[in-house]
Protein backbone atom coordinates (compact mmCIF):
# COMPACT_ATOMS: atom_id res chain seq x y z
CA UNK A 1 292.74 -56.91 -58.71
CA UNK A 2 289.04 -56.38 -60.41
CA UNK A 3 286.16 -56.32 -57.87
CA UNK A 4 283.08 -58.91 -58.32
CA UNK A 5 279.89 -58.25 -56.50
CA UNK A 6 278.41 -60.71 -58.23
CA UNK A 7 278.03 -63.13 -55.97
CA UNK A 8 276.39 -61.03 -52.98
CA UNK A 9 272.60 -62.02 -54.19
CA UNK A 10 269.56 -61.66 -52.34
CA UNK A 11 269.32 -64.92 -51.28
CA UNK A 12 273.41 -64.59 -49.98
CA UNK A 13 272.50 -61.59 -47.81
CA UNK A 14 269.09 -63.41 -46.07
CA UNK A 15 271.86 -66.15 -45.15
CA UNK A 16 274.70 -64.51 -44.01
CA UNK A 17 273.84 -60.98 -43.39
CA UNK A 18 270.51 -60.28 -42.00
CA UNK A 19 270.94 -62.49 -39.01
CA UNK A 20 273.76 -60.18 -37.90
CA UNK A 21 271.85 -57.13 -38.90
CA UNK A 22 269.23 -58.45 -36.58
CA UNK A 23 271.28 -58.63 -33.77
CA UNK A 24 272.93 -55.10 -34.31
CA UNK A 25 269.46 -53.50 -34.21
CA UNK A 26 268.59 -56.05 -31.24
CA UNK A 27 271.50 -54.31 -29.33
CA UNK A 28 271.25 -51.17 -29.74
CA UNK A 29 267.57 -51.05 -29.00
CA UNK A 30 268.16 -53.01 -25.66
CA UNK A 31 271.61 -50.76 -25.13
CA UNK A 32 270.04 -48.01 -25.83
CA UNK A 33 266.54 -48.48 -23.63
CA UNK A 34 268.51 -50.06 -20.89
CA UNK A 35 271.35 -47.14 -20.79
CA UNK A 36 268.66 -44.48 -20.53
CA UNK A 37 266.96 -46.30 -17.63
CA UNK A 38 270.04 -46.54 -15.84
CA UNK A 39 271.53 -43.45 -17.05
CA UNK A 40 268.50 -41.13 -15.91
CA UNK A 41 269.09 -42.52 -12.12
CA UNK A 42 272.54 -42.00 -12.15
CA UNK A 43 272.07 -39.08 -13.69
CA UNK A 44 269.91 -38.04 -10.71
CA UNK A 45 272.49 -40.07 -8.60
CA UNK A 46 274.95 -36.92 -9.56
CA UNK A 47 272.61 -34.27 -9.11
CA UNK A 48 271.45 -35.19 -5.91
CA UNK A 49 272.73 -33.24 -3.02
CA UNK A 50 273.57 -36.71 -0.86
CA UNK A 51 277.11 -37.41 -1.16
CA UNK A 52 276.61 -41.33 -0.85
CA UNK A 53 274.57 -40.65 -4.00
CA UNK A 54 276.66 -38.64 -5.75
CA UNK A 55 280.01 -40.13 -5.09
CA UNK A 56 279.11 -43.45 -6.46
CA UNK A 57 277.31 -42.39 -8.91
CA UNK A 58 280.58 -39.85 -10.13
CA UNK A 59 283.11 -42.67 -9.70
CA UNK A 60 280.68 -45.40 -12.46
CA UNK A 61 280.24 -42.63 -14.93
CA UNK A 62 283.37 -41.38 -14.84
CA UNK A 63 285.30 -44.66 -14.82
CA UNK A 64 283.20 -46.08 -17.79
CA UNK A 65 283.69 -42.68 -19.85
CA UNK A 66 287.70 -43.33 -19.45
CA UNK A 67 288.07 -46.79 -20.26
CA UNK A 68 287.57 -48.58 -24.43
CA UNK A 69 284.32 -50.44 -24.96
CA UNK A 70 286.35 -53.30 -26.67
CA UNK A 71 287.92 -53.52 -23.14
CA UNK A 72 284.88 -53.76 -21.45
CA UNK A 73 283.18 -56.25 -23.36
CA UNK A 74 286.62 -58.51 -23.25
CA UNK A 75 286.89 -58.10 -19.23
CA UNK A 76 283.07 -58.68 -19.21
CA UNK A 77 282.73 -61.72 -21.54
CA UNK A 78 286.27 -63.33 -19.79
CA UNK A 79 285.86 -62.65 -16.37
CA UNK A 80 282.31 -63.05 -15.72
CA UNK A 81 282.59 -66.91 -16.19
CA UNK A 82 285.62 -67.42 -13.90
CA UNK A 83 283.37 -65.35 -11.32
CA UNK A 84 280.36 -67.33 -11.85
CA UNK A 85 281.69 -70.71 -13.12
CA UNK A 86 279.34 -70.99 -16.29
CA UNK A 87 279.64 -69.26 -19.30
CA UNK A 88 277.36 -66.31 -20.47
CA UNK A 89 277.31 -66.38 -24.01
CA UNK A 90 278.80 -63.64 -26.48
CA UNK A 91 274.96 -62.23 -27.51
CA UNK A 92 273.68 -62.08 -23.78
CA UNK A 93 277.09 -60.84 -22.47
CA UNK A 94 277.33 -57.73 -25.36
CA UNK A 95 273.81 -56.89 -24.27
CA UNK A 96 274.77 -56.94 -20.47
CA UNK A 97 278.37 -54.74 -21.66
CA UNK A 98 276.49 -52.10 -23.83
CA UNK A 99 273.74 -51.51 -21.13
CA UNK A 100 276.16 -50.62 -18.74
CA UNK A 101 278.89 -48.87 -20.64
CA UNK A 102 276.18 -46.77 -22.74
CA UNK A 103 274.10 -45.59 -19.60
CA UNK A 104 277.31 -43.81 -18.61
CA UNK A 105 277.33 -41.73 -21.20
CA UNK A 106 273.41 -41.23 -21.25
CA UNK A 107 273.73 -40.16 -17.64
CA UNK A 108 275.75 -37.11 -18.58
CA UNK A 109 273.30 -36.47 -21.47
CA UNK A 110 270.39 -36.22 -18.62
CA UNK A 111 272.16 -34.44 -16.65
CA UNK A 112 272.68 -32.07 -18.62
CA UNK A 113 268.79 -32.04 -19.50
CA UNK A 114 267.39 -31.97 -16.36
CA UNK A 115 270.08 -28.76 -15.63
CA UNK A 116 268.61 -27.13 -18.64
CA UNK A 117 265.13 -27.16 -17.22
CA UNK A 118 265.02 -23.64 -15.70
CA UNK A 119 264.93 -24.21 -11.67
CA UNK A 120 261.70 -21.84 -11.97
CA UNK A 121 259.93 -24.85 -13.05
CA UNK A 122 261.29 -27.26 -10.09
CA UNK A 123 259.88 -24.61 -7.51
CA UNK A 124 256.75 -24.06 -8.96
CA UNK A 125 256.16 -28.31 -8.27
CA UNK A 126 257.33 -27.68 -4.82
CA UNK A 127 254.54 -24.84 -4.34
CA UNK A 128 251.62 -26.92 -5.52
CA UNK A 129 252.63 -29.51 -2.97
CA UNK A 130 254.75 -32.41 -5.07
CA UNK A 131 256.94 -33.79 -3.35
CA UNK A 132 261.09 -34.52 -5.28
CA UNK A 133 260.26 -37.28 -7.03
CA UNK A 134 256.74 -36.12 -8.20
CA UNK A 135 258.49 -33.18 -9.65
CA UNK A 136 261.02 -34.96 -11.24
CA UNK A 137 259.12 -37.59 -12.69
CA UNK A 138 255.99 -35.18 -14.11
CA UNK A 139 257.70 -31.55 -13.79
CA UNK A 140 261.50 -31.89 -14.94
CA UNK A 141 261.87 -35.54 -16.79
CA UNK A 142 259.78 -34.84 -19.68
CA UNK A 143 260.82 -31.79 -20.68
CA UNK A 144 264.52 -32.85 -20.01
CA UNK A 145 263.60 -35.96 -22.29
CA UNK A 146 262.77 -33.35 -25.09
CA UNK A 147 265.46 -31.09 -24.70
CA UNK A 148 267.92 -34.06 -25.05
CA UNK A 149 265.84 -36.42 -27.61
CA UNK A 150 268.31 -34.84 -30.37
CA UNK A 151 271.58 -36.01 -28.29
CA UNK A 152 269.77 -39.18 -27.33
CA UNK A 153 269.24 -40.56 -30.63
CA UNK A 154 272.55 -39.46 -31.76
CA UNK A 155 274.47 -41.18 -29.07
CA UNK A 156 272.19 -44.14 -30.23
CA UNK A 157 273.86 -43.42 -33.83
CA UNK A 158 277.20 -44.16 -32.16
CA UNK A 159 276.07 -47.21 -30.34
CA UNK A 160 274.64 -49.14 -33.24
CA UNK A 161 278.44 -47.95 -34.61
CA UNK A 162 279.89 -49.36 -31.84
CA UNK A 163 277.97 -52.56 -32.09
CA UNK A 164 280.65 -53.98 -34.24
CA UNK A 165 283.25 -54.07 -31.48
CA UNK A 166 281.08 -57.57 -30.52
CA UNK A 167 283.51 -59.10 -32.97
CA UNK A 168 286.07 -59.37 -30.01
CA UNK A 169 283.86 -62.01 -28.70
CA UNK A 170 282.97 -63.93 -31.33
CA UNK A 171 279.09 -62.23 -31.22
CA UNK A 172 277.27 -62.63 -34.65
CA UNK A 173 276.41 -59.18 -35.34
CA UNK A 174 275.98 -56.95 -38.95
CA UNK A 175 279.70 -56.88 -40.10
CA UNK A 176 280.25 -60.38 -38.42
CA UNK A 177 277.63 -61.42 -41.11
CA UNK A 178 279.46 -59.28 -43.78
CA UNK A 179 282.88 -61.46 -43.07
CA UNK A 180 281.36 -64.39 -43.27
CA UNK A 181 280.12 -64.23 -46.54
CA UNK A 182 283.03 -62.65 -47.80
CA UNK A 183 285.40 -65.81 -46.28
CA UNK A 184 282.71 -68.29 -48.31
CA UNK A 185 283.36 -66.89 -51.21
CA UNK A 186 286.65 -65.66 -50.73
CA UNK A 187 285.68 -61.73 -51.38
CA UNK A 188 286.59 -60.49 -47.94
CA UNK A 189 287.27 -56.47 -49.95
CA UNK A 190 284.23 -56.93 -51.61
CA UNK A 191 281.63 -57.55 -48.46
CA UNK A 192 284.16 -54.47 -45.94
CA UNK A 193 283.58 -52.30 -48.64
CA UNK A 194 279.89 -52.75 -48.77
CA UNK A 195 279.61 -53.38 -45.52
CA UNK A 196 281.25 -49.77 -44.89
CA UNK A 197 278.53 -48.47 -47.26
CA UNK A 198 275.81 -50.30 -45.44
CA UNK A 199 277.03 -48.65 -42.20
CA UNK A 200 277.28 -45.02 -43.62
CA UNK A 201 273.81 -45.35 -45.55
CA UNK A 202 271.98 -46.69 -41.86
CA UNK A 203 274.35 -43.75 -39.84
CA UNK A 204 273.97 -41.13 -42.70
CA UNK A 205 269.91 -41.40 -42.85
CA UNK A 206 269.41 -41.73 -38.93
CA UNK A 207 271.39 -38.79 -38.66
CA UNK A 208 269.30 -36.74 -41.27
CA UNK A 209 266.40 -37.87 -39.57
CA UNK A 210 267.77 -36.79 -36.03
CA UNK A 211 268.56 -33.00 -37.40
CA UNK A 212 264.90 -32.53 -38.87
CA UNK A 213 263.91 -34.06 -35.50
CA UNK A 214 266.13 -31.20 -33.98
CA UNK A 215 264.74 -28.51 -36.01
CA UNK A 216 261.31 -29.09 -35.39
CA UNK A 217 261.91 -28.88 -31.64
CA UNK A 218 263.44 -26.01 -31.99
CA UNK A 219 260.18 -24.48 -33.67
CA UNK A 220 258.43 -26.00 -30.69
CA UNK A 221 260.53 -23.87 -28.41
């Protein structure tokens, strides 16, 4: 069988492709801002010394960490409308699934920040009079932020991966777009194999980007 990529034109790619593309980079961004909103108070959640904090907290992250996204997204999207009685919608329902899934896995990356912050710095707050949260908020947080950015962005890597699990729901996203085009003009090898190179070209230069990112903060240290 001879390969033709002939037919996957500019004008092919603006119809079928970049409408998906848009949406991958739509959810990741709101995944990804989202998770590490939700993520950081969980993460705090964990670390706090209040057991009805920390229990709850423990049970979320660890329960999401143990379970497949494509599960999630298929109990979200099914059972959400027999809960509610109307139907959410593949786009707004991925959004709502990626949030929540993701920030469980963010929540152990801040964790794991704000430990690395030497408790030195958390006492010195307390001596100039801040009270928990001011410490944690202008003391700890932003230099847990930059110890983590490196992880951050390459759990974001792995989300915009992951964004192609949306399929499972019918959600137009990047390879969505990909298997369209390939079922119009019946090249479905064709449009997987460059969408596989499309995917490894966006993955391969974030995570370049991400390791000079982690070198200079290194220097910074």
């Amino acid at each position: 069988m001879q390969l033709d990529y002939s037919f996957l034109t500019g004008q092919v790619l603006a119809d079928f492709v970049l409408k998906g593309f848009l949406f991958s980079i739509q959810l990741t961004l709101v995944a990804m801002l989202g998770g590490i909103a939700l993520g950081t108070v969980l993460a705090l959640m964990r670390l706090s010394s209040n057991k009805w904090l920390q229990a709850p907290a423990a049970f979320y992250v660890n329960t999401m960490r143990s379970i497949p996204l494509v599960m999630v997204i298929l109990w979200f999207f099914l059972l959400i409308p027999l809960a509610t009685g109307r139907p959410l919608g593949a786009e707004w329902s991925a959004m709502i699934t990626f949030t929540l899934f993701e920030a469980a896995y963010y929540a152990e990356i801040m964790r794991a920040g704000i430990q690395s912050v030497p408790r030195g710095q958390v006492h010195a707050g307390y001596a100039m009079g801040m009270t928990y949260g001011q410490t944690m908020r202008l003391v700890v947080l932003p230099q847990a932020f930059r110890n983590m950015l490196p992880v951050l962005l390459t759990q974001t890597i792995i989300l915009f991966q992951d964004t192609s699990l949306v399929y499972a729901i019918g959600a137009y996203d990047l390879l969505k777009g990909f298997e369209v085009a390939g079922k119009n003009f019946n090249r479905p090898i064709e449009t997987y194999l460059v969408a596989a190179v499309v995917y490894f070209a966006i993955c391969f230069s974030l995570s370049m980007l991400v390791k000079r990112l982690q070198s200079r903060i290194a220097i910074i240290r």
